[in-house]
Protein backbone atom coordinates (compact mmCIF):
# COMPACT_ATOMS: atom_id res chain seq x y z
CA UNK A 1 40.75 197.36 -161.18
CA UNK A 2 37.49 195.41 -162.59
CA UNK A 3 36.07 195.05 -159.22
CA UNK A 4 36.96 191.32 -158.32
CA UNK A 5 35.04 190.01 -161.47
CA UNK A 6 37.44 187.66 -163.19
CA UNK A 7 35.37 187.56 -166.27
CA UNK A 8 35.51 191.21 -166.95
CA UNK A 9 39.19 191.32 -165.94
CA UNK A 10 40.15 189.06 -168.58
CA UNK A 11 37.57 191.08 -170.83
CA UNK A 12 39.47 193.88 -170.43
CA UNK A 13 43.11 192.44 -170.87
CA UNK A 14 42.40 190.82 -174.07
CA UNK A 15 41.33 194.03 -175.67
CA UNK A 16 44.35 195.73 -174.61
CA UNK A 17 46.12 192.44 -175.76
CA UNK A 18 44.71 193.40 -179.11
CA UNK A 19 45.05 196.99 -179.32
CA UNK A 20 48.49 196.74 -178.34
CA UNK A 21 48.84 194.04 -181.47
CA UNK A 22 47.05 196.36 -183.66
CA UNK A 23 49.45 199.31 -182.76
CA UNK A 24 48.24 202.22 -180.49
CA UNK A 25 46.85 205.71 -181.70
CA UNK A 26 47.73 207.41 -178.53
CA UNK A 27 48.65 210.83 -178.10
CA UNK A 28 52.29 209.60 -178.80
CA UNK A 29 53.19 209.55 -182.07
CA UNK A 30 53.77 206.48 -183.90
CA UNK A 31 57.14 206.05 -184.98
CA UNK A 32 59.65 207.45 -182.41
CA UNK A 33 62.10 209.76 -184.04
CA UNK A 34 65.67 209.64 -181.86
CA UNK A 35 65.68 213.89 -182.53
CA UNK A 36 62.58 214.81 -184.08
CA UNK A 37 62.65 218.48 -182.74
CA UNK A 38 66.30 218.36 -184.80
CA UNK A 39 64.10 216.47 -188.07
CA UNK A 40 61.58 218.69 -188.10
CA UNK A 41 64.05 222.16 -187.78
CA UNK A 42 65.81 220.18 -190.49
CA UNK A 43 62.51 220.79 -192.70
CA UNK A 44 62.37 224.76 -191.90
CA UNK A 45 63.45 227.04 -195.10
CA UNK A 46 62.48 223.82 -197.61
CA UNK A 47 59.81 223.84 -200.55
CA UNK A 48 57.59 221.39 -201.03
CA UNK A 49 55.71 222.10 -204.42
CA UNK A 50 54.12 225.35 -203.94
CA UNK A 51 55.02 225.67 -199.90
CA UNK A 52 57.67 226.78 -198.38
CA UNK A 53 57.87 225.59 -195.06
CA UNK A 54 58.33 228.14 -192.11
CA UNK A 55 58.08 226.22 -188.67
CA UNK A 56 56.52 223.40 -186.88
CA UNK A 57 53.43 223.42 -185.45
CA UNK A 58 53.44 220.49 -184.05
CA UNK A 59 54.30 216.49 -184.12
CA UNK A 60 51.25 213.70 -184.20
CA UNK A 61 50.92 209.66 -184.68
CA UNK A 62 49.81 210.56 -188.48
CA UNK A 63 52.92 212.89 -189.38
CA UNK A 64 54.25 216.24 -188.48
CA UNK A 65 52.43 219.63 -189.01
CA UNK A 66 54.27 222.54 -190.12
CA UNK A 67 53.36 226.59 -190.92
CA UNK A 68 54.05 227.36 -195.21
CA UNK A 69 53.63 229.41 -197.32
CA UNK A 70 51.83 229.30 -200.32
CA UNK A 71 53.75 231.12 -203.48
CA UNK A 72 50.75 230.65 -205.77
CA UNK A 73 48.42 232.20 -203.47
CA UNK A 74 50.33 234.31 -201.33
CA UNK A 75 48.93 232.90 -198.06
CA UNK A 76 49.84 230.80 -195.11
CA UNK A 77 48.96 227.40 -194.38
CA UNK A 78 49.32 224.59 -192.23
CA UNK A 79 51.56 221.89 -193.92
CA UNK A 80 50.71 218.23 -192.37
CA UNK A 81 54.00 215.68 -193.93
CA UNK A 82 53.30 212.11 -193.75
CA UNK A 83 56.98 210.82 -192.23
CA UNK A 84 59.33 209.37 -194.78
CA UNK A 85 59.39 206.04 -193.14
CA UNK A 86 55.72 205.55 -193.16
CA UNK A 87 55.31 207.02 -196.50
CA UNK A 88 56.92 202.93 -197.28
CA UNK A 89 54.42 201.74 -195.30
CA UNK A 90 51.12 200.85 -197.66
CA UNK A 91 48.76 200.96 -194.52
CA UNK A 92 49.57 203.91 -193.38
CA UNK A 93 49.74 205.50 -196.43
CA UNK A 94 46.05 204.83 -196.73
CA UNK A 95 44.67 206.24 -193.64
CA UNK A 96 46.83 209.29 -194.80
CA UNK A 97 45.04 209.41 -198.09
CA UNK A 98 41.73 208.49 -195.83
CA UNK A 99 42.32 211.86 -193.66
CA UNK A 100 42.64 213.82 -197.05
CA UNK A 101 39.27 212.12 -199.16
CA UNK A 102 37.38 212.27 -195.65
CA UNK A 103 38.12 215.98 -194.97
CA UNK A 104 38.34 217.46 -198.49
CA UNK A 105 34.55 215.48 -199.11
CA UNK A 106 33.51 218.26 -196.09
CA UNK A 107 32.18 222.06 -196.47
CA UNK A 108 31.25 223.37 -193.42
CA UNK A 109 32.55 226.18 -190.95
CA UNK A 110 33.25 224.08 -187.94
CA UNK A 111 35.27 222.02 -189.96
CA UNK A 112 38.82 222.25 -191.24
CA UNK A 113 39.31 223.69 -194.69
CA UNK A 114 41.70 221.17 -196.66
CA UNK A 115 43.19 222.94 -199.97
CA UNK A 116 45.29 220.33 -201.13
CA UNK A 117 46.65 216.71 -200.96
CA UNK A 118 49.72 215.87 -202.78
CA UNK A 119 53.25 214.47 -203.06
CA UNK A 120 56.68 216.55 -203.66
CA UNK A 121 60.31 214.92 -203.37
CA UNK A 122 58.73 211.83 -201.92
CA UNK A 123 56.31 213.54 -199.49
CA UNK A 124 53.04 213.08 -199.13
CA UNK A 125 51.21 215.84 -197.55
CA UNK A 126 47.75 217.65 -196.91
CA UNK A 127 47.74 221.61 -196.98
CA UNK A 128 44.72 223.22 -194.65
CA UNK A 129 43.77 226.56 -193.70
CA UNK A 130 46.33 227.12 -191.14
CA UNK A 131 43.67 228.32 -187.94
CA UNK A 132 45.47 231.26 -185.82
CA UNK A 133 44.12 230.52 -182.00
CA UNK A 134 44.96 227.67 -179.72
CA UNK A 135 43.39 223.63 -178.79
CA UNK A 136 40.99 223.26 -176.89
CA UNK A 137 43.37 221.07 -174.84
CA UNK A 138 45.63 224.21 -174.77
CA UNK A 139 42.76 226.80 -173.33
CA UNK A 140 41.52 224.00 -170.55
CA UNK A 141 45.09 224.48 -169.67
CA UNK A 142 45.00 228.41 -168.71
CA UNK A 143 41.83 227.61 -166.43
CA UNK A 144 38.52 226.98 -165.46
CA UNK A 145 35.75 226.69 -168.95
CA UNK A 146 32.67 228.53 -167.67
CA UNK A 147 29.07 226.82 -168.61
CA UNK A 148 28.30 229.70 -171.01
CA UNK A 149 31.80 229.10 -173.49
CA UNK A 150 31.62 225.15 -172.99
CA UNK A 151 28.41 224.79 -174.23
CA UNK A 152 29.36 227.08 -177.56
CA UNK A 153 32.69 225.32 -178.07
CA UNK A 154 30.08 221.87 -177.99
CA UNK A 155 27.43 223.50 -180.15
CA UNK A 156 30.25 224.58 -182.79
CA UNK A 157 31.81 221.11 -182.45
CA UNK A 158 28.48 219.54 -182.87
CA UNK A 159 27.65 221.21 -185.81
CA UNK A 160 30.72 220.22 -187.54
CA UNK A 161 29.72 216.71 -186.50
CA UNK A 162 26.33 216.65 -187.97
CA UNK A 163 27.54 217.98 -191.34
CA UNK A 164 30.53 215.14 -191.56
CA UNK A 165 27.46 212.97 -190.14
CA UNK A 166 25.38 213.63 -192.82
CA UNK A 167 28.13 212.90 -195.62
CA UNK A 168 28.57 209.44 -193.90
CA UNK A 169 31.72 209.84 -191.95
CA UNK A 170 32.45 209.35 -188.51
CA UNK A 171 35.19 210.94 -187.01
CA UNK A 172 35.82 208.22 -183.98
CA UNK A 173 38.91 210.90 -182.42
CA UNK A 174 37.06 214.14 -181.26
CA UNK A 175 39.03 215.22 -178.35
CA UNK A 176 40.07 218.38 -176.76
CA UNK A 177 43.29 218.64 -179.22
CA UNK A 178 41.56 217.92 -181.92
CA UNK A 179 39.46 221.08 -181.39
CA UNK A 180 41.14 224.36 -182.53
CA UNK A 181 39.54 227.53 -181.03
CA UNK A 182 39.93 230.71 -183.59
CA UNK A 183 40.15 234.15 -182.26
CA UNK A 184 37.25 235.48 -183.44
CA UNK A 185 34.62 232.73 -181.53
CA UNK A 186 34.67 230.21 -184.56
CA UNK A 187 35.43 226.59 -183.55
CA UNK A 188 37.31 224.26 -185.96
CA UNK A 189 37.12 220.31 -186.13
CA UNK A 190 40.44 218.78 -187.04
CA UNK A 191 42.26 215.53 -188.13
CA UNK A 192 40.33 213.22 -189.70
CA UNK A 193 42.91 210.91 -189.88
CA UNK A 194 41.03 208.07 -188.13
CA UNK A 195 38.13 208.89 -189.82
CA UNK A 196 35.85 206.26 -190.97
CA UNK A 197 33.52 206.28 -194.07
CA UNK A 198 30.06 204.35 -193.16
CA UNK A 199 27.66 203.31 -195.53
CA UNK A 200 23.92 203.81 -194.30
CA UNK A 201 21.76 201.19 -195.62
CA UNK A 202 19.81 201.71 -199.05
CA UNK A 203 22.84 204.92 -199.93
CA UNK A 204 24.71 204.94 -202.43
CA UNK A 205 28.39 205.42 -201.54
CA UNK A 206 30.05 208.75 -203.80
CA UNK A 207 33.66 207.05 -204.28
CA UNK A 208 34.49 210.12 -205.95
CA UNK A 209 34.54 212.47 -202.47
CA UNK A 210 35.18 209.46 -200.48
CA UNK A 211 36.60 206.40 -199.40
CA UNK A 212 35.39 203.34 -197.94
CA UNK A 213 37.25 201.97 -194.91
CA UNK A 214 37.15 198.52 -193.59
CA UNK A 215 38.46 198.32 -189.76
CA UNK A 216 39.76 194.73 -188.67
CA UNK A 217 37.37 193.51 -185.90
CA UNK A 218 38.70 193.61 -182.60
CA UNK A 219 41.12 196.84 -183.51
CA UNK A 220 40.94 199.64 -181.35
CA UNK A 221 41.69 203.32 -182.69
CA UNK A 222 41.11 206.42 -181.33
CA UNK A 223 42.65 208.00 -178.21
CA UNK A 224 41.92 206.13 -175.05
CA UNK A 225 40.18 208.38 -172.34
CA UNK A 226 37.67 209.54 -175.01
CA UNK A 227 36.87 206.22 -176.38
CA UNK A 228 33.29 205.44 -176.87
CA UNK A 229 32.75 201.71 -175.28
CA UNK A 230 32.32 200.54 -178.66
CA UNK A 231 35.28 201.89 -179.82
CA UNK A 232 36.67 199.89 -176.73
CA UNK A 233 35.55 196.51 -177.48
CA UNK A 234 36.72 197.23 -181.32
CA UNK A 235 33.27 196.96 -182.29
CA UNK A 236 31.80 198.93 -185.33
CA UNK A 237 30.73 202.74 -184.87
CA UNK A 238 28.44 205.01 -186.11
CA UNK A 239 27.80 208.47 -185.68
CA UNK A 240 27.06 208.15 -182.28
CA UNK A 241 30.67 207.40 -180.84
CA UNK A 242 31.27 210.65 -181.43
CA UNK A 243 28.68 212.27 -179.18
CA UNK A 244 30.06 209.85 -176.49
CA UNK A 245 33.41 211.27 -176.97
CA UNK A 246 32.32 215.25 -177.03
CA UNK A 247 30.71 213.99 -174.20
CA UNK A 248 33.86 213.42 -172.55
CA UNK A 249 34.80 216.48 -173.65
CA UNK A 250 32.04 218.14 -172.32
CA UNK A 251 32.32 216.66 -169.36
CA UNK A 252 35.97 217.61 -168.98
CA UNK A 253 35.71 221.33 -169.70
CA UNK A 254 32.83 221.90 -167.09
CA UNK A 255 34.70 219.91 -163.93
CA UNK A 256 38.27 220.58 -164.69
CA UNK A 257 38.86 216.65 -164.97
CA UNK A 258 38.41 213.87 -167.47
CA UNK A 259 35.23 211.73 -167.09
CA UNK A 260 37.75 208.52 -166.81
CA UNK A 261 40.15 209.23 -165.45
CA UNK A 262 42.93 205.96 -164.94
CA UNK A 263 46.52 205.24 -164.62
CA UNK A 264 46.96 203.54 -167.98
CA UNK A 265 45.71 202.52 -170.69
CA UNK A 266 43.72 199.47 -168.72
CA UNK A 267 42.05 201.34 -166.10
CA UNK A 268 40.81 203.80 -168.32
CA UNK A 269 39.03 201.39 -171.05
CA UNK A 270 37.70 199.19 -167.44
CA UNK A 271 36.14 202.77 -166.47
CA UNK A 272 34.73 203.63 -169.83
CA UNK A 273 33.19 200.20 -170.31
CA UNK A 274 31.66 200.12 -166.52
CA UNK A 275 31.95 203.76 -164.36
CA UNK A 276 29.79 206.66 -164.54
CA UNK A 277 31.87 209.76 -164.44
CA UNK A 278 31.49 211.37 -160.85
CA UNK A 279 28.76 214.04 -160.62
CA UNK A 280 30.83 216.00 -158.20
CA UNK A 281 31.87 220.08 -160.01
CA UNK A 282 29.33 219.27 -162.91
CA UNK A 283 27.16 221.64 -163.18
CA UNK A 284 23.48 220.74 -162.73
CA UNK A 285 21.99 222.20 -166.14
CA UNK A 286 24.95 220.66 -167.85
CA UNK A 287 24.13 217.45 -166.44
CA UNK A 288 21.07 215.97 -167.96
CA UNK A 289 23.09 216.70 -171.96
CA UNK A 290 26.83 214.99 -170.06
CA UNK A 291 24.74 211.93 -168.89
CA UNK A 292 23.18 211.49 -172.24
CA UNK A 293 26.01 211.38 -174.18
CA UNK A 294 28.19 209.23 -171.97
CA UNK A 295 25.60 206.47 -172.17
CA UNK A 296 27.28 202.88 -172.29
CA UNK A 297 24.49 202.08 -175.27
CA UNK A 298 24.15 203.92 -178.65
CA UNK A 299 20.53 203.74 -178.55
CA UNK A 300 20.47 206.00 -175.01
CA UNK A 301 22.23 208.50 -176.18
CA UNK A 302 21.50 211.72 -178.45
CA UNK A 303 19.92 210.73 -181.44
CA UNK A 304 22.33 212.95 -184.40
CA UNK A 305 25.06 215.20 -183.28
CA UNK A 306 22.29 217.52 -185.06
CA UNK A 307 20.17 216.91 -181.80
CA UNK A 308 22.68 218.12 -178.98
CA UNK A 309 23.66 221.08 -181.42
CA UNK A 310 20.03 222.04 -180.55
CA UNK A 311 19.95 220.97 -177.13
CA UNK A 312 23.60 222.92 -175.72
CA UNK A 313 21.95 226.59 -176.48
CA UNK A 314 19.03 225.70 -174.15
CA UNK A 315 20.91 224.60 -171.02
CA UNK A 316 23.72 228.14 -171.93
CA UNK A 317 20.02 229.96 -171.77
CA UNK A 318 19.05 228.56 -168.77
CA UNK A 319 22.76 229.40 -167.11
CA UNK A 320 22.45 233.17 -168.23
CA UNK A 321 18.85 233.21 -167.16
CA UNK A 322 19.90 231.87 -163.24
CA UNK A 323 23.50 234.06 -163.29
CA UNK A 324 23.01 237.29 -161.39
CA UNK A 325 23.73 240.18 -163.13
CA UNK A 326 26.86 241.82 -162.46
CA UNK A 327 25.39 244.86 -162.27
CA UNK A 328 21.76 246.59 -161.80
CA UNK A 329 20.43 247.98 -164.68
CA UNK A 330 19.52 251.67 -165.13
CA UNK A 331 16.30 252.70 -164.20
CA UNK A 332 13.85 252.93 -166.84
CA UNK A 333 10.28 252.53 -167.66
CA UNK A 334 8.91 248.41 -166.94
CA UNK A 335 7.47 247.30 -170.07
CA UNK A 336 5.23 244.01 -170.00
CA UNK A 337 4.52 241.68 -172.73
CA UNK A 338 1.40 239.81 -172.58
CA UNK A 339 1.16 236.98 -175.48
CA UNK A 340 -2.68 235.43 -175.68
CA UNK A 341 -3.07 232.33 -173.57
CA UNK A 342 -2.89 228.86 -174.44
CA UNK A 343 -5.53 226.41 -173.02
CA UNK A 344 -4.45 222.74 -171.38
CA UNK A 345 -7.72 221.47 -172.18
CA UNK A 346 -10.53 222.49 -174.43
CA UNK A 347 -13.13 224.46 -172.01
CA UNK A 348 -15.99 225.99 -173.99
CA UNK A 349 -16.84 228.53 -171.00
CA UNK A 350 -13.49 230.12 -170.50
CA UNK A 351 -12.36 229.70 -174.31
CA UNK A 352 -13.12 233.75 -174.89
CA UNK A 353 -10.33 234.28 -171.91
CA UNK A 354 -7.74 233.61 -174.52
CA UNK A 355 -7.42 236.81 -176.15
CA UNK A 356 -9.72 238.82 -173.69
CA UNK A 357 -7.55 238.19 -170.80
CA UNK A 358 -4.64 239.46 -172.30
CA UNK A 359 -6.22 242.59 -174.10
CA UNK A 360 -7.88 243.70 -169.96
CA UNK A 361 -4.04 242.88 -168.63
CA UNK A 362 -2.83 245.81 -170.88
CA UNK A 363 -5.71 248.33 -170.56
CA UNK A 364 -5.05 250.92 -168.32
CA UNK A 365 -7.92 250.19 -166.19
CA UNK A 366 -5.45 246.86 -165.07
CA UNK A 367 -2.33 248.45 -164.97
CA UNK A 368 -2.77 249.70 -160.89
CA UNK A 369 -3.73 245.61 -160.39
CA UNK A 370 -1.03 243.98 -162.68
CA UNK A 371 1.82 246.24 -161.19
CA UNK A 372 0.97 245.06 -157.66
CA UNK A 373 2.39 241.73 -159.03
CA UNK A 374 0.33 239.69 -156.24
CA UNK A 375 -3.48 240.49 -157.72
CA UNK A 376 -1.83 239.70 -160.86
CA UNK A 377 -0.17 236.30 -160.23
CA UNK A 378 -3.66 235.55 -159.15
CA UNK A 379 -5.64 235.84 -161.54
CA UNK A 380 -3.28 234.36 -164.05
CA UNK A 381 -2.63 231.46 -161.19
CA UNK A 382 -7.02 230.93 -161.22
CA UNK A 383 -6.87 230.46 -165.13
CA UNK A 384 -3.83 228.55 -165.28
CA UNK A 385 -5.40 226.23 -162.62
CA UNK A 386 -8.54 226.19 -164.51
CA UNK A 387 -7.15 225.17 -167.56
CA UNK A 388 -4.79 222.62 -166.30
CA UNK A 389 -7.84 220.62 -164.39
């Protein structure tokens, strides 16, 4: 597994050592319930202050999610109940309340809306928009993610990042379920639950919107195959774990298969600490933004989440631009649009060919030499090459 290195074996084993002692966030949920499909049904046709629960959505390490309704408002939401045995439990309690403060602090499109946090009959729960559409996890499911709807779900996702970014809160568990995909093209951020509250040097911290978080050095949260490496070791994050992990993501909608890839939890942290992901089904103008995120050090990667928002729409441009059309267009009339020239180097003679250049292209005394396409490649070619000396 770690490549006959002793040292990094025993790296490796004593950080699963302690995130098995810390207790795992996995995809599993925390506390097993011995029926929970019978718990949850159990729940369907109660109120809970001002919801009335419907159905379950779905069942998570932080609690169970259900569809309500809201009397006051006469809409639906989605109802996310802290279980009854963790409610007890002070810790968890507190990342509970974390999800709520972190989320609620946010206002942006590609994040979750979160209407209220409260407590009914012992509960505790959070009540969001409920988002009608399916996970990103789910759609990867139905088939192949083509270059020009990746890079959009990314750009959405990155956006949502930037504004959480911004308010000083990392996210640290972006992953493909985590991403719900609404009907109408809008892509929603969810669970903050591990969220973590960061403190940028010389800001104040607004308690009122948020809360500050210490993690316990050497814990490792998050869910494993999109770990950052830092996340990995249990060292502290930033903002730029997350553009590791949509990396992954990334990564895993263009080739069909997660960038690490493992049998457990082991192999998986050995390949995110060491591996490259294989190049193999990624697309070549997806590849220079992948490899960038997915860089072992912070420092290499994207600067802001801000920064690969601005970089995805330039590599979907460049896919549409090298796609064949699917069909040939109907003949028309060619129009050309000639924008003044810029010179490479400042050239006092051939300045004037600037704007004179283009204004003899579009004359009609050019038009016969421009449309033969060769002339016209040549002349531009001589200035260019002029220019460029």
């Amino acid at each position: 597994m770690c490549g006959g290195d002793p040292s990094f074996q025993s790296e490796v084993e004593s950080l699963i050592a302690s995130h098995e002692a810390a207790g795992s966030f996995l995809e599993t949920p925390a506390v097993a319930s011995p029926e929970p499909e019978k718990a949850a049904d159990a729940l369907v046709g109660r109120t809970l202050g001002a919801y009335r629960i419907l159905s379950p959505l779905g069942t998570g390490g932080m609690g169970e999610v259900f569809l309500a309704h809201d009397s006051r408002l006469g809409r639906k939401v989605a109802l996310k109940l802290l279980p009854e045995a963790l409610s007890r439990d002070p810790e968890r309690l507190r990342r509970f309340r974390q999800e709520a403060s972190a989320a609620a602090a946010l206002n942006h499109p590609n994040i979750l809306v979160i209407h209220e946090v409260g407590e009914a009959e012992g509960r505790h729960f959070i009540a969001t928009e409920y988002v009608e559409g399916e996970t990103l996890r789910d759609r990867m499911a139905r088939g192949r993610v083509e270059i020009e709807e990746a890079t959009e779900i990314a750009r959405q996702v990155a956006r949502g990042l930037a504004a959480a970014h911004a308010a000083g809160i990392v996210h640290r568990d972006v992953k493909p379920g985590n991403i719900m995909l609404r009907r109408d093209g809008y892509v929603k951020l969810l669970d903050f639950g591990l969220a973590k509250v960061t403190v940028e040097r010389g800001r104040p911290l607004d308690t009122s919107a948020n809360t500050l978080v210490e993690t316990t050095p050497g814990m490792v949260i998050g869910t494993v195959a999109y770990m950052s490496p830092e996340q990995v070791r249990g060292d502290p994050v930033d903002q730029r774990s997350d553009l590791f992990s949509l990396g992954a993501v990334l990564y895993e909608m263009a080739c069909g298969r997660k960038a690490f890839p493992g049998d457990g939890a082991a192999e998986i942290m050995t390949a995110i600490l060491r591996d490259d992901p294989p190049r193999a089904g990624l697309d070549g103008r997806l590849e220079p933004i992948v490899r960038r995120c997915l860089q072992k050090e912070p420092a290499d990667r994207f600067p802001s989440a801000e920064a690969l928002a601005v970089a995805l729409p330039a590599a979907r441009q460049v896919a549409d631009a090298t796609s064949p059309p699917d069909r040939l267009p109907a003949a028309g009339p060619t129009r050309l649009i000639v924008l003044p020239f810029r010179m490479l180097r400042p050239d006092a003679e051939t300045e004037f060919l600037a704007f004179s250049l283009p204004d003899a292209i579009i004359t009609k005394a050019w038009a016969p030499i421009i449309g033969t396409g060769i002339v016209g490649g040549l002349i531009i070619g001589f200035v260019v090459g002029r220019w460029g000396r």
